[in-house]
Protein backbone atom coordinates (compact mmCIF):
# COMPACT_ATOMS: atom_id res chain seq x y z
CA UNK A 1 -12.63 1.97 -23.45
CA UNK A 2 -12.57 4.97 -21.48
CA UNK A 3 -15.26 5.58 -18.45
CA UNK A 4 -16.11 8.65 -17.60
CA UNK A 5 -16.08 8.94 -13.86
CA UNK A 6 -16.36 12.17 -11.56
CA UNK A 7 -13.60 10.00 -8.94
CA UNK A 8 -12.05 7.00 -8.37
CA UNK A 9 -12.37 7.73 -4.11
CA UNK A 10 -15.57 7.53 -2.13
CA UNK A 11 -15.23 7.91 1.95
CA UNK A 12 -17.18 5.32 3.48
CA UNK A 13 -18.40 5.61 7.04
CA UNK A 14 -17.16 2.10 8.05
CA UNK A 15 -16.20 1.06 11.97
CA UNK A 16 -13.94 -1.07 10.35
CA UNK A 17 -10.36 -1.01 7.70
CA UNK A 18 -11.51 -1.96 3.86
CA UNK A 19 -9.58 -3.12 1.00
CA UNK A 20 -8.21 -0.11 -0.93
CA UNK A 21 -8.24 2.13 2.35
CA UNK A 22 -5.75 5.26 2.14
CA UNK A 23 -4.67 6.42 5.19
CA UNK A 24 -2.15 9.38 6.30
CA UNK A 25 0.86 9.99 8.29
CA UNK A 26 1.52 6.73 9.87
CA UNK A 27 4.70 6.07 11.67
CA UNK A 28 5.80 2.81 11.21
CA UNK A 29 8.57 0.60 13.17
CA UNK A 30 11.10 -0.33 10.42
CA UNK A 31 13.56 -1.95 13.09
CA UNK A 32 14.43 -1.79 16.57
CA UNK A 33 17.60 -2.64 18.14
CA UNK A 34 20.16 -2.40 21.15
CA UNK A 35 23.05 0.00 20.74
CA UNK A 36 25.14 0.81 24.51
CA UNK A 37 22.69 -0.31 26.48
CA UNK A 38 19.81 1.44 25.23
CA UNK A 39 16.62 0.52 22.99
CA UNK A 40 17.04 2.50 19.61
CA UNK A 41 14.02 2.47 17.48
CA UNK A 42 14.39 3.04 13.63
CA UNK A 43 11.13 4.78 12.79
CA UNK A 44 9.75 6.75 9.17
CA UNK A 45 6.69 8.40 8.60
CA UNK A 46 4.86 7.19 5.60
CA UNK A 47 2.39 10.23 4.20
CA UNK A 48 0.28 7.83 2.49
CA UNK A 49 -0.73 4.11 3.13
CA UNK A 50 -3.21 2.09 1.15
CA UNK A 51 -4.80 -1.27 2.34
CA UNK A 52 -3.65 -4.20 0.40
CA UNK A 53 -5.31 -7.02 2.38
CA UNK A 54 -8.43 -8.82 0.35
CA UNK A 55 -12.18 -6.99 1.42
CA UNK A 56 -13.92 -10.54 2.57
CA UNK A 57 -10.94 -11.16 5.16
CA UNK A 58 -11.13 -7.92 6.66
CA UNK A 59 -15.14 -8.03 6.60
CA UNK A 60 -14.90 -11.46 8.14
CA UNK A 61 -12.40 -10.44 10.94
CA UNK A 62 -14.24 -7.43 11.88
CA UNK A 63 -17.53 -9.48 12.44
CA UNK A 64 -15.93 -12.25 14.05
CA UNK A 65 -14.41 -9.79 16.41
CA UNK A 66 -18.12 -8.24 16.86
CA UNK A 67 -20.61 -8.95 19.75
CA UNK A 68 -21.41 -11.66 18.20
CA UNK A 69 -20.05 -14.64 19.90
CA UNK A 70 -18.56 -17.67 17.13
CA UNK A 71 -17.41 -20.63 18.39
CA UNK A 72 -14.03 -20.44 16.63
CA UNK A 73 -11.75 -17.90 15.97
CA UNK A 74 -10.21 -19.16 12.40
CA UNK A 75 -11.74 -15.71 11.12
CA UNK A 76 -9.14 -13.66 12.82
CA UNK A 77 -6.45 -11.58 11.05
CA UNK A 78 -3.07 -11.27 13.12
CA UNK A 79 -2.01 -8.77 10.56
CA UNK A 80 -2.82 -6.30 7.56
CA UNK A 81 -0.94 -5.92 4.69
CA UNK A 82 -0.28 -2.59 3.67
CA UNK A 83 2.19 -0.46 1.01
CA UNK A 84 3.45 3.03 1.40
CA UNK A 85 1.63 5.38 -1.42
CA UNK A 86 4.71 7.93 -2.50
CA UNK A 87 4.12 11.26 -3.86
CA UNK A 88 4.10 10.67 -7.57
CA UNK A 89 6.34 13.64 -7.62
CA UNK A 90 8.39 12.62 -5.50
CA UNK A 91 8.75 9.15 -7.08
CA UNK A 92 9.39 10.47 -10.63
CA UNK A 93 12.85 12.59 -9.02
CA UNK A 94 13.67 9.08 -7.06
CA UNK A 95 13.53 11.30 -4.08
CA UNK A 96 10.65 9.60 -2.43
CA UNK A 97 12.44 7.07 0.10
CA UNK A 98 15.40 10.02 0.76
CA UNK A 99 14.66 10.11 4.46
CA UNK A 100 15.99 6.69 4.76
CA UNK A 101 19.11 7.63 2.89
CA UNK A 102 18.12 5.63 0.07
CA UNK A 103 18.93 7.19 -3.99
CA UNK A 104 15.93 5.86 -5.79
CA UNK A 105 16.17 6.04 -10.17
CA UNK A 106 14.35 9.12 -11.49
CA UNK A 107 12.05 8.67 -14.31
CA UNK A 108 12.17 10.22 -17.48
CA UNK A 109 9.05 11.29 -19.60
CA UNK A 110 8.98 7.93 -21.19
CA UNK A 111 9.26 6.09 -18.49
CA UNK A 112 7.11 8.14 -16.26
CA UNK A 113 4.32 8.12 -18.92
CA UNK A 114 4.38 4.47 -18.49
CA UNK A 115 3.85 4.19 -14.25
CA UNK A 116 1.51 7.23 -15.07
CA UNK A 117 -0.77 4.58 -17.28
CA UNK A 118 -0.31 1.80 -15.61
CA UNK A 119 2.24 0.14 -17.74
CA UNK A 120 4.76 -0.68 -15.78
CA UNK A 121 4.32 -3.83 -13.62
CA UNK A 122 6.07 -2.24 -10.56
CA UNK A 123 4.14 0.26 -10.11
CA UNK A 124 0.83 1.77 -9.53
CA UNK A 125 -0.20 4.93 -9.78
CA UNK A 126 -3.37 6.68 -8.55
CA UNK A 127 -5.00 10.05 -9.45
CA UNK A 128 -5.53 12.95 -7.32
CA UNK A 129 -8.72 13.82 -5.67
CA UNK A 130 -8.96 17.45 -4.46
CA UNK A 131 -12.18 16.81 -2.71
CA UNK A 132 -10.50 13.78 -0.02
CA UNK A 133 -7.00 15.89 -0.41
CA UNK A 134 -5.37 12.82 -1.88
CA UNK A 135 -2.49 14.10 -4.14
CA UNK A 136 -1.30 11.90 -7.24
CA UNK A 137 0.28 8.77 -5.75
CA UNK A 138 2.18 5.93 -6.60
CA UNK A 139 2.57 2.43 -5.28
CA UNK A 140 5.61 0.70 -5.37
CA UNK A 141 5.01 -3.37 -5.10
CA UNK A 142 8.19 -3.90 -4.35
CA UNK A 143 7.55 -1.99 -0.76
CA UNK A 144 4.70 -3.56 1.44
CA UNK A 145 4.97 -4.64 5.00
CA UNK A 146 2.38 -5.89 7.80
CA UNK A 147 1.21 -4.34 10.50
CA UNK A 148 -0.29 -6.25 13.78
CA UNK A 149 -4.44 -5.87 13.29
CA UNK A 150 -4.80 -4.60 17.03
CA UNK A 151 -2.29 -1.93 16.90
CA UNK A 152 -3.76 -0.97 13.47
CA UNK A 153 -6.58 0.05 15.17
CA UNK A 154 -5.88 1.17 17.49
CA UNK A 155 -3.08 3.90 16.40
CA UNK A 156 -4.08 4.24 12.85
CA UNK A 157 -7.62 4.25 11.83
CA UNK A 158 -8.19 8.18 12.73
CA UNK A 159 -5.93 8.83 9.83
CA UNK A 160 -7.90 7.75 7.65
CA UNK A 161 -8.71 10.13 4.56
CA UNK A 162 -10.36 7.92 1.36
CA UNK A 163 -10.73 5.09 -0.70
CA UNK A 164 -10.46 3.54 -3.58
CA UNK A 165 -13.79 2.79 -5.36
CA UNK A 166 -14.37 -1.17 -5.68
CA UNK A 167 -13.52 -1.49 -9.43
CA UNK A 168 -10.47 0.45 -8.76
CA UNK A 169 -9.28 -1.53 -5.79
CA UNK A 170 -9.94 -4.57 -7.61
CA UNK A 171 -7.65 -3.42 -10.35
CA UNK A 172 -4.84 -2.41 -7.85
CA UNK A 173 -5.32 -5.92 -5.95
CA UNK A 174 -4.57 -7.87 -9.16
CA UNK A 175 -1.93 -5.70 -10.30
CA UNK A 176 -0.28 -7.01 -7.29
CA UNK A 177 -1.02 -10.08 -7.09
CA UNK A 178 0.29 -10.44 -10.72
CA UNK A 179 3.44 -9.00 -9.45
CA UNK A 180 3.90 -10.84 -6.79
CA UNK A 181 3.53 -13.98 -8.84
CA UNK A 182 6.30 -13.53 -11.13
CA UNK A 183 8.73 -16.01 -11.73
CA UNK A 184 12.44 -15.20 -11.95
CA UNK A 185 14.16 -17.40 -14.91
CA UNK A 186 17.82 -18.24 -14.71
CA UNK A 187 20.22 -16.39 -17.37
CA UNK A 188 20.85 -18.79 -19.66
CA UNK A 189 23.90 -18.69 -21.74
CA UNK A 190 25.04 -21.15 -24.84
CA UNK A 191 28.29 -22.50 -24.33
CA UNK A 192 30.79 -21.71 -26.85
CA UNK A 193 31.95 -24.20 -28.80
């Protein structure tokens, strides 16, 4: 069944992050370490990020962290989880991670026709909106990190340029969590006899 939809974004005019949030040009920490003497940071820009945490834990942090005073703080998130969204382009060359020095496989039409429909477990892609100037995008489950709640806030949520409508981040949430729940069987060979 096909719906016919104008979008799959709406901007919402939230004080707080939501499930399915995309937000632009964050700089993100991959590592930091001591070389002579002196702090060396290991930082990339990701173009897009999308939310990835579940709505009801962010709505339930938020208030908890309101004026309203509860008398325990079992509510609170220490972190958000988050993936990079790559240009689709970008992805389909395997040229989307090259600022890290990193050779990612390029897709062929086959193959690309498949992350373009959501076919491939690894990936998920998401349409372009002109309106919120959110190119084509893809999300790679295999890339997702956390960033600390506070500091999300407080660096990061004036970057914020869309989201995905609820049916649509309800789709991407159980995409992956369905790849994150794979199991990985053993090879299993028959001994010859």
């Amino acid at each position: 069944m096909r719906l016919n939809v104008d979008t799959c974004y709406i901007k919402h005019k939230e004080k707080r992050v939501c499930q399915g949030d995309i937000f632009r040009d964050i700089k993100y920490n991959l590592s930091t370490e001591i070389k002579d003497n002196a702090i060396v940071v290991n930082e990339m820009t990701i173009p897009y990020l999308i939310i990835l945490s579940q709505e009801c834990d962010l709505d339930w942090d938020f208030k908890y962290r309101s004026d309203i005073k509860y008398d325990t703080h079992d509510k609170y998130l220490q972190s958000i989880l988050v993936s990079p969204a790559y240009l689709a382009e970008k992805v389909k060359e395997g040229t989307h991670l090259e600022d890290l020095q990193l050779k990612m496989q390029s897709y062929t039409s086959r193959k690309w026709s498949d992350i373009k429909s959501n076919q491939n477990i690894r990936y998920h892609y998401l349409q372009d909106e002109d309106r919120l100037k959110i190119p084509e995008l893809v999300i790679d489950f295999k890339h997702y990190y956390t960033i600390p709640r506070d500091f999300f806030y407080k660096e990061f949520f004036g970057n914020y340029v869309g989201t995905l409508d609820q049916m649509f981040r309800e789709h991407l949430s159980q995409r992956f969590a369905h790849y994150l729940s794979r199991i990985g069987l053993p090879m299993i060979t028959t001994a010859e006899k």
